[in-house]
Structure formats: C-alpha cells, structure tokens
Protein backbone atom coordinates (compact mmCIF):
# COMPACT_ATOMS: atom_id res chain seq x y z
CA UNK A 1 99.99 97.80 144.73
CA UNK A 2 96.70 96.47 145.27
CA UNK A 3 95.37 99.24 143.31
CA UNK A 4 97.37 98.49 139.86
CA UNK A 5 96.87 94.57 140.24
CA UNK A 6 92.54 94.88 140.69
CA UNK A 7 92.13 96.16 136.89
CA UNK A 8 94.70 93.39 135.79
CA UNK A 9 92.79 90.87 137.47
CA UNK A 10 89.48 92.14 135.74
CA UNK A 11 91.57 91.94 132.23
CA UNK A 12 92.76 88.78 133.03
CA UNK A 13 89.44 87.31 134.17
CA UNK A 14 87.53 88.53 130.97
CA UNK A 15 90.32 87.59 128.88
CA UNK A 16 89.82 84.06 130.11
CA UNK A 17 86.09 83.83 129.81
CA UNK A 18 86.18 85.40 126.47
CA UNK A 19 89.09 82.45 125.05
CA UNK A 20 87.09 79.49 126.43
CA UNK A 21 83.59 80.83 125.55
CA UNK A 22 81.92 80.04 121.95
CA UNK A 23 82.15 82.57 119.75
CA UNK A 24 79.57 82.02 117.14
CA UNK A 25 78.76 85.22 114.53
CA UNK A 26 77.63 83.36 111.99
CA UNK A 27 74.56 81.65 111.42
CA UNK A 28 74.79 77.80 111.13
CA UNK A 29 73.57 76.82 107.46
CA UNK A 30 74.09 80.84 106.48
CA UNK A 31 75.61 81.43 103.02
CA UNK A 32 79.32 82.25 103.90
CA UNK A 33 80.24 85.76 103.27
CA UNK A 34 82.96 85.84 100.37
CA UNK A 35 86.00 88.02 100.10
CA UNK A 36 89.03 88.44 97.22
CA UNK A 37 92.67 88.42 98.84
CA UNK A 38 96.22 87.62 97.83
CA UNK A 39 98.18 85.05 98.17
CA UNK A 40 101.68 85.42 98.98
CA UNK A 41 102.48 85.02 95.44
CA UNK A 42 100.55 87.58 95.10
CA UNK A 43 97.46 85.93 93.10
CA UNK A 44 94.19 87.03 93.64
CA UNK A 45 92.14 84.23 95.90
CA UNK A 46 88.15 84.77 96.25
CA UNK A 47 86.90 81.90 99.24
CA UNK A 48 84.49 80.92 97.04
CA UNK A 49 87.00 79.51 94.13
CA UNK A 50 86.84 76.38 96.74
CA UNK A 51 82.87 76.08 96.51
CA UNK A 52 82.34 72.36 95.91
CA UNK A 53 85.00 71.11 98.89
CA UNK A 54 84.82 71.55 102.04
CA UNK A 55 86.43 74.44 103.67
CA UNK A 56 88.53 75.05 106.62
CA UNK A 57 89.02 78.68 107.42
CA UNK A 58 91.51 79.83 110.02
CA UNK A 59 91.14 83.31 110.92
CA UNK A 60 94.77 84.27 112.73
CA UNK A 61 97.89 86.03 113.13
CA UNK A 62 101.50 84.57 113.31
CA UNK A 63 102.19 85.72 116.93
CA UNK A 64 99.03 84.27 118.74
CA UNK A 65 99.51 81.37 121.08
CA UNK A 66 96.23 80.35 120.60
CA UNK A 67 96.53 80.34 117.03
CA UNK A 68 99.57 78.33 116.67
CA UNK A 69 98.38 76.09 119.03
CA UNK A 70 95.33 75.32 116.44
CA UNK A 71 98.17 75.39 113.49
CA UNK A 72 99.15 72.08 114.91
CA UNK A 73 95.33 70.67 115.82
CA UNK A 74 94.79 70.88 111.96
CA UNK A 75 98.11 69.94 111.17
CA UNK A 76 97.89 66.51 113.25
CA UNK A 77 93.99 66.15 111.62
CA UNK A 78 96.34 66.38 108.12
CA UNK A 79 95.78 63.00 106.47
CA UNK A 80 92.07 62.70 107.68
CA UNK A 81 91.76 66.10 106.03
CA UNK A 82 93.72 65.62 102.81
CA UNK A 83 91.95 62.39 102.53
CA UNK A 84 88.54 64.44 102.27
CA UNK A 85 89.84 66.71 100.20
CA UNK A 86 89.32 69.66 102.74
CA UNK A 87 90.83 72.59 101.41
CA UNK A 88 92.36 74.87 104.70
CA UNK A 89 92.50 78.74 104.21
CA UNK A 90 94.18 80.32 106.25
CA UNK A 91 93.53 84.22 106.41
CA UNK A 92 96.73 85.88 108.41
CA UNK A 93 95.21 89.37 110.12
CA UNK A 94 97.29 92.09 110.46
CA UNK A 95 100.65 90.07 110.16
CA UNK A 96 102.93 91.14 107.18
CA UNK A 97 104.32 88.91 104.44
CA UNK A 98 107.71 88.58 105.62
CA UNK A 99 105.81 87.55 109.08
CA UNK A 100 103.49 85.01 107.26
CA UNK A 101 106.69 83.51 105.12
CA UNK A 102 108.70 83.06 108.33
CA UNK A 103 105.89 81.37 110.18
CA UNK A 104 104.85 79.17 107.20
CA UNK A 105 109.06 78.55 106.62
CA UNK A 106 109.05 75.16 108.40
CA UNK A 107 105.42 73.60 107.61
CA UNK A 108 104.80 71.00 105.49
CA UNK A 109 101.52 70.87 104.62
CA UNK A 110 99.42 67.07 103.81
CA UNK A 111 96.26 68.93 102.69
CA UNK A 112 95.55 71.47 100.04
CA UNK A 113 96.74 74.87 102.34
CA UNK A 114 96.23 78.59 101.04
CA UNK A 115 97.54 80.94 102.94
CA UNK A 116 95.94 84.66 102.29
CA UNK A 117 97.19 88.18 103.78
CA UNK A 118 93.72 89.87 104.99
CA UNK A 119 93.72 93.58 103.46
CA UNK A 120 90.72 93.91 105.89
CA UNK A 121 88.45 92.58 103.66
CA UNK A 122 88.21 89.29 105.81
CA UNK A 123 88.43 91.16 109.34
CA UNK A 124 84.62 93.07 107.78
CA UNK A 125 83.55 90.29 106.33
CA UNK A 126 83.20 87.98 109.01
CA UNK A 127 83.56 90.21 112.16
CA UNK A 128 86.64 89.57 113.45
CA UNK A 129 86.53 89.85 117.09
CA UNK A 130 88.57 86.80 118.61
CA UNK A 131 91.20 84.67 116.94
CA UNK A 132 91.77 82.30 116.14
CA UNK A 133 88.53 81.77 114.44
CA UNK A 134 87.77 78.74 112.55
CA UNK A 135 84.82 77.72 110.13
CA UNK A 136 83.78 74.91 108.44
CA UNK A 137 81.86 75.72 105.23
CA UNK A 138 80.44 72.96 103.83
CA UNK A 139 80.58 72.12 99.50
CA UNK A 140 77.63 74.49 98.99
CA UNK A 141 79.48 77.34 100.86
CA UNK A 142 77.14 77.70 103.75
CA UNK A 143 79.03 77.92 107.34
CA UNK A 144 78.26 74.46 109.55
CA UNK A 145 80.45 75.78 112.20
CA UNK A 146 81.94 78.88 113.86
CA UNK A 147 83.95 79.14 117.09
CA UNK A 148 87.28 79.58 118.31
CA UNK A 149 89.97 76.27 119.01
CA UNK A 150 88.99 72.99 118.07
CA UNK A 151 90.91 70.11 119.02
CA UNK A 152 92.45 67.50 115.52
CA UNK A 153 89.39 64.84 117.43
CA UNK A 154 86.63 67.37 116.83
CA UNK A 155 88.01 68.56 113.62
CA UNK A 156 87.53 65.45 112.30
CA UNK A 157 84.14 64.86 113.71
CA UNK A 158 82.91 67.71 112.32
CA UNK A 159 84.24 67.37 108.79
CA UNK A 160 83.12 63.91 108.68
CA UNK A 161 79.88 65.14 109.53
CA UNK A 162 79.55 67.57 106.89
CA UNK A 163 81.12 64.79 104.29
CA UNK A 164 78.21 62.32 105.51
CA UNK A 165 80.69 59.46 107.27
CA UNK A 166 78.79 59.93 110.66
C-alpha cells in the first residue's frame, strides 16, 4: 500500500506546486502571437480583430475546476470590465461544441465575450501547458500579463493599469 500511495504523493505534490506557481511564457510587452478560430456560429475570429481594446484571453476547457473557478473571477470583475470596454476571449481547448454550448447555457455575459473552439491553433500558438491561462494584451496587442488564476481584485488592477487609471 505504501508502495502505490509514494508516486501519488509525488503527482499530487507537483501538481500543487505547478497550480500555484507563475506560469509566464510570454514576454511582458511581446507582440501577442495571433491565431484564426471559429466561433460557435461558426465565423471565423482572428485575436487580432480586437487590436485597439484591451484583451482578456482565457485559455480553458469546460471541465477544469480551476477554470471555472476563474469563469466567475471575470464574471464578478463584469461591469468594471464592460465599463473599459475589455473585450474577453475565451479559447475552449480540447472541449467540443456541444461541451462549450452547455457550459456557456446559463451565463450572462456584462462585457463583450467571444467564445472560440481552439483547432490547435491556440494550444501552438501560445504554448499551452497549464490552464487556465489568462493574458492581458493591451490596445496595441502586446501581452502585459501572463499567468494562471487571477482573482476579479487583481483583474481589475491590472486592466486599470494598462487603461492608465492607476
């Protein structure tokens, strides 16, 4: 028994460290790297169509904790962020439509909100390694942040530092 529970405790330890540590691939004031995907509609979305706002990109699947537990971080930030005319992307990995439909089903959205189905053209593009995964590109398109889960306080920090209010 103590055999099969060492290697779980080594998973569960790494799994732990790698969750609460930063996860930064991308340069701070770096050009963000663009991709073309589909909205569930099935329209074609490149990131950059939102150069000139500021941009929230959520990097996720449906069935992560973690990820839902953001969902409602930006979701309380809302009005702050509709008020700055943020515009959130969020890029569902490896999650099908009907998934994506059935988690969107109950949201109501206060800010401009596209969500995109990644064809693996975001999961390349910015290295995928962790979700969820959340940048904030500034109106220029150049990445001022990239980590993991930030809390609806720090959310708004940030953006109002990119926007100039702090």
């Amino acid at each position: 028994m103590k055999k099969l529970l060492a290697p779980f405790l080594s998973i569960s330890i790494l799994m732990v460290l790698l969750l609460f540590s930063p996860v930064a691939a991308m340069e701070t004031g770096a050009p963000a790297p663009d991709f073309e995907l589909k909205t569930l509609e099935g329209k074609k979305v490149h990131l950059s169509d939102y150069k000139g706002h500021i941009i929230l990109l959520k990097l996720a699947t449906t069935w992560c904790p973690t990820c839902r537990q953001q969902t409602e971080e930006i979701e309380e930030a809302g009005k702050f962020l509709a008020d700055k005319n943020v515009v959130v992307v969020e890029v569902f990995l490896q999650d099908s439509e009907k998934m994506v439909r059935e988690y969107l089903e109950n949201k109501s959205h206060q800010m401009t909100y596209v969500a995109l189905l990644d064809d693996g053209s975001a999961l390349k593009a910015y290295n995928v390694y962790l979700i969820p995964r959340v940048l904030l590109i500034d109106e220029n398109f150049n990445i001022q942040r990239d980590g993991s889960l930030l809390s609806a306080k720090d959310l708004i920090k940030q953006i109002g530092k990119i926007s100039g209010d702090s």
